[in-house]
Protein backbone atom coordinates (compact mmCIF):
# COMPACT_ATOMS: atom_id res chain seq x y z
CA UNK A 1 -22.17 -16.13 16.62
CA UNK A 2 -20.98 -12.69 17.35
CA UNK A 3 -20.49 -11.62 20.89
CA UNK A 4 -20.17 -8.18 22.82
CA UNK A 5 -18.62 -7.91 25.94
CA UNK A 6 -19.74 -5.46 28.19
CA UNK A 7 -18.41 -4.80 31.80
CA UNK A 8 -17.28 -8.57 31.75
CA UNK A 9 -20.30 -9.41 30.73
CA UNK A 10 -20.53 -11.77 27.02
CA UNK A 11 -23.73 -11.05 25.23
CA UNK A 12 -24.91 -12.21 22.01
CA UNK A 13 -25.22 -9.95 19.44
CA UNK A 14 -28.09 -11.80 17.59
CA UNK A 15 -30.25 -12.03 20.59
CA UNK A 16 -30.08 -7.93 21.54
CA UNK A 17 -32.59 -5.81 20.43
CA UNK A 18 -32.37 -3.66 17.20
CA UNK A 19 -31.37 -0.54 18.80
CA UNK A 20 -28.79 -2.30 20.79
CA UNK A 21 -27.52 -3.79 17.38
CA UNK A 22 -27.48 0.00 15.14
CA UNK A 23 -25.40 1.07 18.61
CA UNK A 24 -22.68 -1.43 18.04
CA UNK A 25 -22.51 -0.49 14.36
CA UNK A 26 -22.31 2.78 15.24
CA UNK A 27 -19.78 2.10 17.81
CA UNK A 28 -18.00 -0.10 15.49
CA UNK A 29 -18.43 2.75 12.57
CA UNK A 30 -16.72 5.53 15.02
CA UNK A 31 -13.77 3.04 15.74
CA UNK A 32 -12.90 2.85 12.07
CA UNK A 33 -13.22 6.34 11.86
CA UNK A 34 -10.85 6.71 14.66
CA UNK A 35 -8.35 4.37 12.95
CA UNK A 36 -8.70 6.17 9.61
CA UNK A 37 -7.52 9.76 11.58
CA UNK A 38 -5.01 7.93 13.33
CA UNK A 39 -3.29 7.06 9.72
CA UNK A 40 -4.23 10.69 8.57
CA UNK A 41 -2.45 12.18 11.32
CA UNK A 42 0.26 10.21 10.82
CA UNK A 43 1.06 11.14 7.44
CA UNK A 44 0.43 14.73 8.30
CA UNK A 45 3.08 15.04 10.93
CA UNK A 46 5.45 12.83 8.29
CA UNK A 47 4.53 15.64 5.62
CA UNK A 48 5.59 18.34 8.36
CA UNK A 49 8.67 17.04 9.74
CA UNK A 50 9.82 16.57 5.89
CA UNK A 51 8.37 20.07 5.09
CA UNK A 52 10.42 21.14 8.21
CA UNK A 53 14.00 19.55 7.41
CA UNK A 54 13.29 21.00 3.78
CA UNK A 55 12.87 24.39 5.26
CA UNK A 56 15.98 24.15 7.51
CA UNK A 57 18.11 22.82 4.68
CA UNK A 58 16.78 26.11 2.32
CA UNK A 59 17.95 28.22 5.97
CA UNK A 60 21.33 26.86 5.78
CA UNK A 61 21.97 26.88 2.16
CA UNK A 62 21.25 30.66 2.06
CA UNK A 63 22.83 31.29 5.44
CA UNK A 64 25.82 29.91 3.86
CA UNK A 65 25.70 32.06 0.40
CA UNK A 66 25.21 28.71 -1.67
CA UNK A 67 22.51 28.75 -4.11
């Protein structure tokens, strides 16, 4: 059985009413969602900070005449 807690409060999924049940999935359906930008976001700012020290590295190599 699958329960929902609620304000301390356990219910049991199976016993709600429909609409009560398509909110949890959507609840559940936004949380994943959530997770999934979480990840995105973290490979974004990993792409940045490596697009960063790239661009730094390029400053200093043509700061210092090297090519």
């Amino acid at each position: 059985m699958n329960n929902i807690q609620i304000d301390d409060k356990q219910y049991t999924v199976e016993n709600l009413p429909a609409s009560s049940r398509d909110l949890i999935k959507k609840i559940q359906y936004c949380q994943l969602e959530v997770e999934d930008r979480k990840r995105q976001l973290a490979v974004l700012e990993r792409s940045k900070n490596s697009y960063l020290l790239e661009l730094k590295n390029e400053v200093l190599v043509n700061k210092a005449g090297f090519d």
